[in-house]
N, C-alpha and C. Protein backbone atom coordinates (compact mmCIF):
# COMPACT_ATOMS: atom_id res chain seq x y z
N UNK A 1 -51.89 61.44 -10.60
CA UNK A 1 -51.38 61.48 -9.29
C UNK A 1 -51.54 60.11 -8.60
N UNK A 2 -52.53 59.38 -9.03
CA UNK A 2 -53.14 58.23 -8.30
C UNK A 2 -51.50 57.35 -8.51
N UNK A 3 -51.89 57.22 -10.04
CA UNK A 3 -50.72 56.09 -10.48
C UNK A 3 -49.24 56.33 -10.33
N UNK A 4 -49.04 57.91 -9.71
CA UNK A 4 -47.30 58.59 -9.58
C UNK A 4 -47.42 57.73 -7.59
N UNK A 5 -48.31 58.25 -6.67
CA UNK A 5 -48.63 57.47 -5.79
C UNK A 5 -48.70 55.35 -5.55
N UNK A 6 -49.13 54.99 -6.67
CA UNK A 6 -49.44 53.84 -6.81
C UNK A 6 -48.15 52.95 -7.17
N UNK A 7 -47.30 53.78 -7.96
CA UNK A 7 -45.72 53.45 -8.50
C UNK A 7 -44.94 53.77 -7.60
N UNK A 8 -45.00 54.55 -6.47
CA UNK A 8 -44.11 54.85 -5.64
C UNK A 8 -44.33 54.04 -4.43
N UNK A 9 -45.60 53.49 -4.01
CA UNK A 9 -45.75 52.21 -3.04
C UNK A 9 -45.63 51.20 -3.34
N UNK A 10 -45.63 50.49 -4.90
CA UNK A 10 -44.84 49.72 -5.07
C UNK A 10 -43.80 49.24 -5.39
N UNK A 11 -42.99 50.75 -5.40
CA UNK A 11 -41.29 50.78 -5.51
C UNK A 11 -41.16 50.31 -3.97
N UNK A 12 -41.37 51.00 -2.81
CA UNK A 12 -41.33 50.96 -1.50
C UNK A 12 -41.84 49.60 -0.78
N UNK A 13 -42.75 48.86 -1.58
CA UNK A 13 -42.57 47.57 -1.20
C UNK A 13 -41.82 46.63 -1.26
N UNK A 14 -41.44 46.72 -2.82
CA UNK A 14 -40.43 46.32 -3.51
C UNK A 14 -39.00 46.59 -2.82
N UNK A 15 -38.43 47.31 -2.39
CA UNK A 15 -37.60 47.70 -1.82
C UNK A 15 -37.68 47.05 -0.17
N UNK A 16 -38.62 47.32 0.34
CA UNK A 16 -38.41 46.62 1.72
C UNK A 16 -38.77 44.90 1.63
N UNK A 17 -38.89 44.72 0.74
CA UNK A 17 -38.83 43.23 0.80
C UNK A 17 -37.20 43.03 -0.15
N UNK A 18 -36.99 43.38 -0.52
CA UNK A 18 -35.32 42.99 -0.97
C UNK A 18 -34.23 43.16 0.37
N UNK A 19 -34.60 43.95 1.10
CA UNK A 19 -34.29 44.14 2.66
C UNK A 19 -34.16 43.14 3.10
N UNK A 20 -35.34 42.90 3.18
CA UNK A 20 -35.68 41.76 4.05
C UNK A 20 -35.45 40.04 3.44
N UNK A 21 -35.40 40.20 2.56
CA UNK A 21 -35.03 39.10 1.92
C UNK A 21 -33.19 39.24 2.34
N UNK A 22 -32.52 39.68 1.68
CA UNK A 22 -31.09 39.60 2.42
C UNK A 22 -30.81 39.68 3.85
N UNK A 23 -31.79 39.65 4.31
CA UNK A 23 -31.12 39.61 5.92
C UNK A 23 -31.83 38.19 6.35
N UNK A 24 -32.63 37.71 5.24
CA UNK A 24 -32.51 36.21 5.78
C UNK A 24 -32.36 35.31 4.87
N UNK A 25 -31.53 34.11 5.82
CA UNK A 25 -30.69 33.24 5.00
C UNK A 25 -30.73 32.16 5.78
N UNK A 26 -30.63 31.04 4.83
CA UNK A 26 -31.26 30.05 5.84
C UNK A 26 -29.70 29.67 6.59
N UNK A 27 -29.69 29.21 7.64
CA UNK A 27 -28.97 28.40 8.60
C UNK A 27 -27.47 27.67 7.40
N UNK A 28 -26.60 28.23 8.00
CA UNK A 28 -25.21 27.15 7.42
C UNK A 28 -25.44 25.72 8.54
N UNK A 29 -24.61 25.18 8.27
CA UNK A 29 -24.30 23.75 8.48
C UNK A 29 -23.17 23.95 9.42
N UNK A 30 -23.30 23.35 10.69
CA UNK A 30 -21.99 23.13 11.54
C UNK A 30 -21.44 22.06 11.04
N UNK A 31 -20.46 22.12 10.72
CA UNK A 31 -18.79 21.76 10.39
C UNK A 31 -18.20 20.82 11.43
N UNK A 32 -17.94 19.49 11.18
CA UNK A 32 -17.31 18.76 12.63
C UNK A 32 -15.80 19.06 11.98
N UNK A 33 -15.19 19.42 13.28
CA UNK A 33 -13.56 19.48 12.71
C UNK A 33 -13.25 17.67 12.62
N UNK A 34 -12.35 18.00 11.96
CA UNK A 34 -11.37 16.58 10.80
C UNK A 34 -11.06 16.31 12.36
N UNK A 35 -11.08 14.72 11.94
CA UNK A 35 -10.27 14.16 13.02
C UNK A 35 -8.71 14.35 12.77
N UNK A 36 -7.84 13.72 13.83
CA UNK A 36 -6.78 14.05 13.67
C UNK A 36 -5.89 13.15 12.76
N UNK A 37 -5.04 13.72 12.29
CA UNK A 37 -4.32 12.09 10.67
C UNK A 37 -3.84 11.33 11.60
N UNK A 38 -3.59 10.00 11.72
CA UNK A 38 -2.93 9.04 12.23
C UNK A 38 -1.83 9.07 12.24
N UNK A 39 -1.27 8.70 13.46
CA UNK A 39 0.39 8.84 13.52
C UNK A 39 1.22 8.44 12.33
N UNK A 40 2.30 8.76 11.88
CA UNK A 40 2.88 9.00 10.44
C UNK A 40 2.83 7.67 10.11
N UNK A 41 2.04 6.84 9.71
CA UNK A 41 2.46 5.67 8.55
C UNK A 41 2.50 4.11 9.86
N UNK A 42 2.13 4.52 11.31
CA UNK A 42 1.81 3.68 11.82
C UNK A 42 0.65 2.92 11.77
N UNK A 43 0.46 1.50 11.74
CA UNK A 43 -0.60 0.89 11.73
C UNK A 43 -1.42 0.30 13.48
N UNK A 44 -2.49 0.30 13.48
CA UNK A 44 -2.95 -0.27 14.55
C UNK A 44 -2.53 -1.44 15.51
N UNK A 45 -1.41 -1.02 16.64
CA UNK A 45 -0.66 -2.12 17.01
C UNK A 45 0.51 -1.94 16.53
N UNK A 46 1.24 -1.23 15.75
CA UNK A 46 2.69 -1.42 14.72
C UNK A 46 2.58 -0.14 14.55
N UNK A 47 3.52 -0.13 15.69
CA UNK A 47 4.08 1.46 15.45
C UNK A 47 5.09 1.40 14.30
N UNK A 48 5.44 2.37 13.65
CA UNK A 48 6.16 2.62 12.78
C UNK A 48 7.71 1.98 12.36
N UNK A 49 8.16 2.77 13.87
CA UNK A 49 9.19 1.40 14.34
C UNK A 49 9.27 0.09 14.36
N UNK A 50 8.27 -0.66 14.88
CA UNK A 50 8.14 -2.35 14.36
C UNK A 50 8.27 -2.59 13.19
N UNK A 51 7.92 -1.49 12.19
CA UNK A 51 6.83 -1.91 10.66
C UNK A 51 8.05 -1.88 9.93
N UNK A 52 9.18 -0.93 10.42
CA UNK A 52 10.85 -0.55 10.20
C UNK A 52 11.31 -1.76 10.23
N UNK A 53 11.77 -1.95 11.60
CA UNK A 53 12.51 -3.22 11.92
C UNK A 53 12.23 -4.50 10.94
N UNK A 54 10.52 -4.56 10.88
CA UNK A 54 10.30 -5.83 10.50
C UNK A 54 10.61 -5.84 8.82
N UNK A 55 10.62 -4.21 8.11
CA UNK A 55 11.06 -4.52 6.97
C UNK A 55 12.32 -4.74 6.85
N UNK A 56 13.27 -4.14 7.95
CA UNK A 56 14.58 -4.18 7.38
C UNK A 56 15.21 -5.74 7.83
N UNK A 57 14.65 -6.68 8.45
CA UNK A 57 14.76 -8.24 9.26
C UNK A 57 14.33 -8.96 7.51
N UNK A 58 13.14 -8.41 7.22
CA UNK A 58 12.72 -9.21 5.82
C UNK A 58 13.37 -8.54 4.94
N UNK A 59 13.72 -7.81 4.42
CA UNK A 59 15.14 -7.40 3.61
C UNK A 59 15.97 -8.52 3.79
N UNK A 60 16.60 -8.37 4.87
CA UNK A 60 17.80 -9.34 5.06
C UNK A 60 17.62 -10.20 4.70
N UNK A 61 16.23 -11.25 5.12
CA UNK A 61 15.93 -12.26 5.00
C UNK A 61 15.83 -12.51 3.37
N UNK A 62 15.62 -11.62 2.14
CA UNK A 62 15.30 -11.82 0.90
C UNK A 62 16.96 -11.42 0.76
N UNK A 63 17.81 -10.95 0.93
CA UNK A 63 19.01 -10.92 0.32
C UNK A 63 19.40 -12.21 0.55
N UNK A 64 19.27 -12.68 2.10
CA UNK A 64 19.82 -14.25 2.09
C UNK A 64 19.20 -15.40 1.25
N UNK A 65 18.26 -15.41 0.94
CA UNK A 65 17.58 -16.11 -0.06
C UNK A 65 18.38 -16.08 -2.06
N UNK A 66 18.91 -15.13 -1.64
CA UNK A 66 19.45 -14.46 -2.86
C UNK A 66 20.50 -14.80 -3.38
N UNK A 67 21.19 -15.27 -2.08
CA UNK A 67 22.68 -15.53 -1.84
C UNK A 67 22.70 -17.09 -2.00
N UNK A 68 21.48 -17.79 -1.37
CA UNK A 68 21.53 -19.03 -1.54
C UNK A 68 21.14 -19.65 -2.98
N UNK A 69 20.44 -18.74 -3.54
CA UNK A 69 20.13 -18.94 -4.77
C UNK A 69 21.25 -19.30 -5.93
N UNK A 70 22.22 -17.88 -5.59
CA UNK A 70 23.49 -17.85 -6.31
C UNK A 70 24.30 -18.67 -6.04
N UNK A 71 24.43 -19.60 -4.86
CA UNK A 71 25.10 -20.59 -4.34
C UNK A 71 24.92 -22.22 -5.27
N UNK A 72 23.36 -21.92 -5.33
CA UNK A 72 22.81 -23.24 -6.01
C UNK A 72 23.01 -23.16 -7.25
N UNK A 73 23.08 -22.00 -8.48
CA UNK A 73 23.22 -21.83 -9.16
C UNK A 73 24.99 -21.73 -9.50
N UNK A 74 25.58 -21.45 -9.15
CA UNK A 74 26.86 -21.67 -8.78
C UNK A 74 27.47 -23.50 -8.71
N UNK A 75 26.13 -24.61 -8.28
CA UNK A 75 27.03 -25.61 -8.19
C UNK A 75 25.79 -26.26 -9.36
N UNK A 76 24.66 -25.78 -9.85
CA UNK A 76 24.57 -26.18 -10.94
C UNK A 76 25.66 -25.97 -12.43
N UNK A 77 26.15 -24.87 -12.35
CA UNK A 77 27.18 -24.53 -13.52
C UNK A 77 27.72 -25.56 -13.52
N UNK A 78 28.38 -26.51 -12.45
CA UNK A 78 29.84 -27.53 -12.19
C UNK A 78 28.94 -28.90 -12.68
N UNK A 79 27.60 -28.97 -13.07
CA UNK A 79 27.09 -30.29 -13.18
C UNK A 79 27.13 -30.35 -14.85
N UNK A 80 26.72 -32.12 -15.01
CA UNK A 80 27.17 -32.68 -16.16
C UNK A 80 25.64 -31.58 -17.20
N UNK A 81 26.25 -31.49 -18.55
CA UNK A 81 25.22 -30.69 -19.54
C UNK A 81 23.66 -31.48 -18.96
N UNK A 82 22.98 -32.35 -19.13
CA UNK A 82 22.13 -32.74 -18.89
C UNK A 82 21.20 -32.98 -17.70
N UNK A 83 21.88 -32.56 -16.81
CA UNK A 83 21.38 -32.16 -15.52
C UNK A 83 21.63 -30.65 -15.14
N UNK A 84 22.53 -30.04 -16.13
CA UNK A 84 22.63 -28.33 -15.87
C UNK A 84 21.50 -27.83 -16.70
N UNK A 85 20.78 -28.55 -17.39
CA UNK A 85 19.66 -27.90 -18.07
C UNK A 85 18.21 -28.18 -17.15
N UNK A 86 18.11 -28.93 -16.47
CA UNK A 86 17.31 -29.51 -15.75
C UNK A 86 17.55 -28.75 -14.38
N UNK A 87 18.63 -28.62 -14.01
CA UNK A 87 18.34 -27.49 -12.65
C UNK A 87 18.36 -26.06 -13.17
N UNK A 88 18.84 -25.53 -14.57
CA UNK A 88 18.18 -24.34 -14.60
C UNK A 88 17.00 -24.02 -14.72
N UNK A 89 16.28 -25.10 -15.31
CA UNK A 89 14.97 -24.80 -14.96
C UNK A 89 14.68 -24.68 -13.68
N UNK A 90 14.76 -25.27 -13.14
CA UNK A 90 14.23 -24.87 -11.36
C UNK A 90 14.73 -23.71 -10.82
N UNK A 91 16.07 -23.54 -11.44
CA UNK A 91 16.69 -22.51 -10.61
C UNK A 91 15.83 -21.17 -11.54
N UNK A 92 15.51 -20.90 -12.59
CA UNK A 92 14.90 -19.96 -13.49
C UNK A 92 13.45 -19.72 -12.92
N UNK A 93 12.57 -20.67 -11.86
CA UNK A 93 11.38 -20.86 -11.58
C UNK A 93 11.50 -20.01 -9.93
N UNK A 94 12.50 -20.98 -9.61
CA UNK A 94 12.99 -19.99 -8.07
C UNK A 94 13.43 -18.53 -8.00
N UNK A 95 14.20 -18.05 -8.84
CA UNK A 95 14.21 -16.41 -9.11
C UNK A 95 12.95 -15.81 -9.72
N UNK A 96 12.40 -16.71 -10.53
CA UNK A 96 10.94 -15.88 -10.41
C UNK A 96 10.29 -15.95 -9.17
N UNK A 97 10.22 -16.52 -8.37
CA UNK A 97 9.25 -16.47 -6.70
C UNK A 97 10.45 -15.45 -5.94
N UNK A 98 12.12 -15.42 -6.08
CA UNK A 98 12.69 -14.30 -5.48
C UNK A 98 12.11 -12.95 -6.23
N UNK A 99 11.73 -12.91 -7.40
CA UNK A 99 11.23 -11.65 -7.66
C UNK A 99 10.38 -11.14 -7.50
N UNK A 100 9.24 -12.30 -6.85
CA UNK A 100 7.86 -11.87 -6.48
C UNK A 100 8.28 -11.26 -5.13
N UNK A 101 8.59 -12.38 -4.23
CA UNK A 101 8.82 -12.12 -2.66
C UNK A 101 9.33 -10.26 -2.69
N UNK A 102 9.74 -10.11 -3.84
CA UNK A 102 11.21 -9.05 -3.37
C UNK A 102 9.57 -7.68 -3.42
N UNK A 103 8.72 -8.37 -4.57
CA UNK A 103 8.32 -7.43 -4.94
C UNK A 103 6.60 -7.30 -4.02
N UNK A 104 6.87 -7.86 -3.24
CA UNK A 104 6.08 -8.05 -2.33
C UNK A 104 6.18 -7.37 -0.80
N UNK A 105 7.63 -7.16 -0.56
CA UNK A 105 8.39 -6.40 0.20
C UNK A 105 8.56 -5.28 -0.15
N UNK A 106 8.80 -4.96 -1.00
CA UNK A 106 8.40 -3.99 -1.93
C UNK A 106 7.19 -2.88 -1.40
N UNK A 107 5.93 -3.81 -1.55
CA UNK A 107 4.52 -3.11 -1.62
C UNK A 107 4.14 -3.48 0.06
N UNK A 108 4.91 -3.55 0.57
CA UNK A 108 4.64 -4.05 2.31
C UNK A 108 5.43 -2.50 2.77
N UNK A 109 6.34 -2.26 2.42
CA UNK A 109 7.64 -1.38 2.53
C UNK A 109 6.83 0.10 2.13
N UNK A 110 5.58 -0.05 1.43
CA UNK A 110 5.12 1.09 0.56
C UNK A 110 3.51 1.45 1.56
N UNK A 111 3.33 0.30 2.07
CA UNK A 111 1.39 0.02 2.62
C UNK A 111 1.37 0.90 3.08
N UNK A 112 -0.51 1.15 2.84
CA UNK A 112 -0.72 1.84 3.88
C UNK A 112 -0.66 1.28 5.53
N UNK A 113 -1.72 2.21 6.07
CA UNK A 113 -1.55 2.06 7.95
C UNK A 113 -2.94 0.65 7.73
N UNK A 114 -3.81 0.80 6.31
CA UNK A 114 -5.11 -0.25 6.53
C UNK A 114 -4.13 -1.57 6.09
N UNK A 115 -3.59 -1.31 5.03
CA UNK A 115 -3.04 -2.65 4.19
C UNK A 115 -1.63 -3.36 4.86
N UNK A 116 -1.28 -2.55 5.98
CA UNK A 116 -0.27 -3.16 6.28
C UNK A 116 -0.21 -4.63 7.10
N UNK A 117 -0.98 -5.27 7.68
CA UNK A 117 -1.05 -6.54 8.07
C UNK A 117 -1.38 -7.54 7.32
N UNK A 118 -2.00 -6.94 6.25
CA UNK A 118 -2.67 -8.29 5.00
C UNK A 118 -1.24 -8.37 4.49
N UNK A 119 -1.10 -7.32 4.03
CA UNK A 119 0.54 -7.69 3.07
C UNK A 119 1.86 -8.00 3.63
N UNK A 120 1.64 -7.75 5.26
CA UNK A 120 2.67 -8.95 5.85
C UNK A 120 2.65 -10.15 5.69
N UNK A 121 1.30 -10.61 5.88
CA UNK A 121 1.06 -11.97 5.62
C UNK A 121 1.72 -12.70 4.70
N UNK A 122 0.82 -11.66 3.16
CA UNK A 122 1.18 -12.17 1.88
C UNK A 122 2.91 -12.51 1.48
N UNK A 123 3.23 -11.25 2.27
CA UNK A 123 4.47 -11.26 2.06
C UNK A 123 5.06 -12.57 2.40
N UNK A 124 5.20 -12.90 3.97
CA UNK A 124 5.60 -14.02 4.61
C UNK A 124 5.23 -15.25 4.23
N UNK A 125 3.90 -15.53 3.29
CA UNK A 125 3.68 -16.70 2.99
C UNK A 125 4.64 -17.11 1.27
N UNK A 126 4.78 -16.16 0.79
CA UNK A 126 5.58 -16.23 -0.32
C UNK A 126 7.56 -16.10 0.18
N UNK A 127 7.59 -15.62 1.25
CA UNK A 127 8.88 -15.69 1.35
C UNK A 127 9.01 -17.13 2.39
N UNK A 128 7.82 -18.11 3.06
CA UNK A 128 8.21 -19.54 2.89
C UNK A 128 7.79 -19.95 1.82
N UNK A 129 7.35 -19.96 1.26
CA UNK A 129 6.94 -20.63 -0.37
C UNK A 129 8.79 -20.63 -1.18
N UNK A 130 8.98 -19.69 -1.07
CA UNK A 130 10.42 -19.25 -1.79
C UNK A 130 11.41 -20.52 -0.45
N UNK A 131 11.20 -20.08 0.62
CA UNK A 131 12.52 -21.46 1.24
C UNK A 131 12.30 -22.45 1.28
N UNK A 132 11.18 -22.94 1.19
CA UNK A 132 10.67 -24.59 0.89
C UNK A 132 10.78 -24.63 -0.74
N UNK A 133 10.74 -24.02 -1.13
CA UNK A 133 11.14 -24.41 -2.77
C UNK A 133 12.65 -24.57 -3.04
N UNK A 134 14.04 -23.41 -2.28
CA UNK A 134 15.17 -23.70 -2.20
C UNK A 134 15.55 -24.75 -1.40
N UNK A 135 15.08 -24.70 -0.03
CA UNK A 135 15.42 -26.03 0.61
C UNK A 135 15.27 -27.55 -0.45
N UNK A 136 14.21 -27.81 -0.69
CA UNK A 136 13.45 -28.60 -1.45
C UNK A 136 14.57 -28.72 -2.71
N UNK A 137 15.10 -28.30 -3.51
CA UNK A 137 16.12 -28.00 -4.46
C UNK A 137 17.41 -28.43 -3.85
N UNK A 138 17.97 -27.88 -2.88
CA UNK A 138 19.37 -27.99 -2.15
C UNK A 138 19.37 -29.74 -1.55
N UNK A 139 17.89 -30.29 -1.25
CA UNK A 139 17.89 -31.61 -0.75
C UNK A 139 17.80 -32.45 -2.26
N UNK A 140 17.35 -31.92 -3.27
CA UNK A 140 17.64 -33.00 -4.84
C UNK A 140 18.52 -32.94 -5.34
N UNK A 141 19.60 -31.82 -5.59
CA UNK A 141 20.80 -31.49 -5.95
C UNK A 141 21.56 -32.03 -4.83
N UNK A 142 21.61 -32.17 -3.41
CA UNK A 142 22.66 -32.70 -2.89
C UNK A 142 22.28 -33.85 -2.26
């Protein structure tokens, strides 16, 4: 009887501590709500619209580069063999910097809202690098 008694108070302990154990739990964690996403693809200062404009102004600006290219290359064809080999090289050196610039506009056209002012830069310093190299060409050829 002792031990039918002795097994049944420590079922009953057993039991009110499993109770009590599920009804406590330690503390969750307050949650800060998400800030809000940044306006669509605008950067700090450059609203979206500027970041537009200014790609579609440097677009233009790399097609015209493009055009002048084909221009120069166009009055290298008309020169004597020995100087048409000598400005294709330059002219072969200058479409590689139009392909950078392009591809630089490219990844400006693509930035994020952080990367978008560095890669204006980059951009702009390679698209004068590219007209001082055609200018520079258009003043030895003519």
């Amino acid at each position: 009887m002792k031990n039918t008694l002795l097994t049944a108070a420590v079922a009953v302990v057993l039991a009110a501590s499993n109770v009590a154990c599920d009804k406590l739990r330690p503390p969750q964690p307050q949650l800060q709500p998400a800030p809000p996403p940044p306006a669509a693809g605008g950067a700090v200062g450059q609203p979206q619209g500027e970041r537009d404009a200014y790609s579609d102004a440097a677009q233009k600006e790399v097609d015209e580069q493009r055009s002048a290219l084909a221009q120069l290359r166009a009055k290298a064809e008309a020169a004597n063999e020995q100087v048409k080999a000598r400005l294709r090289s330059e002219l072969d050196a200058l479409d590689a910097e139009l392909g950078e610039v392009q591809q630089r506009l490219t990844e400006l056209k693509a930035a994020t809202v952080e990367s978008w002012q560095q890669l204006k830069e980059t951009f702009a310093k390679s698209l004068d690098k590219l007209k001082g190299g055609i200018e520079k060409h258009r003043k030895d050829a003519g």
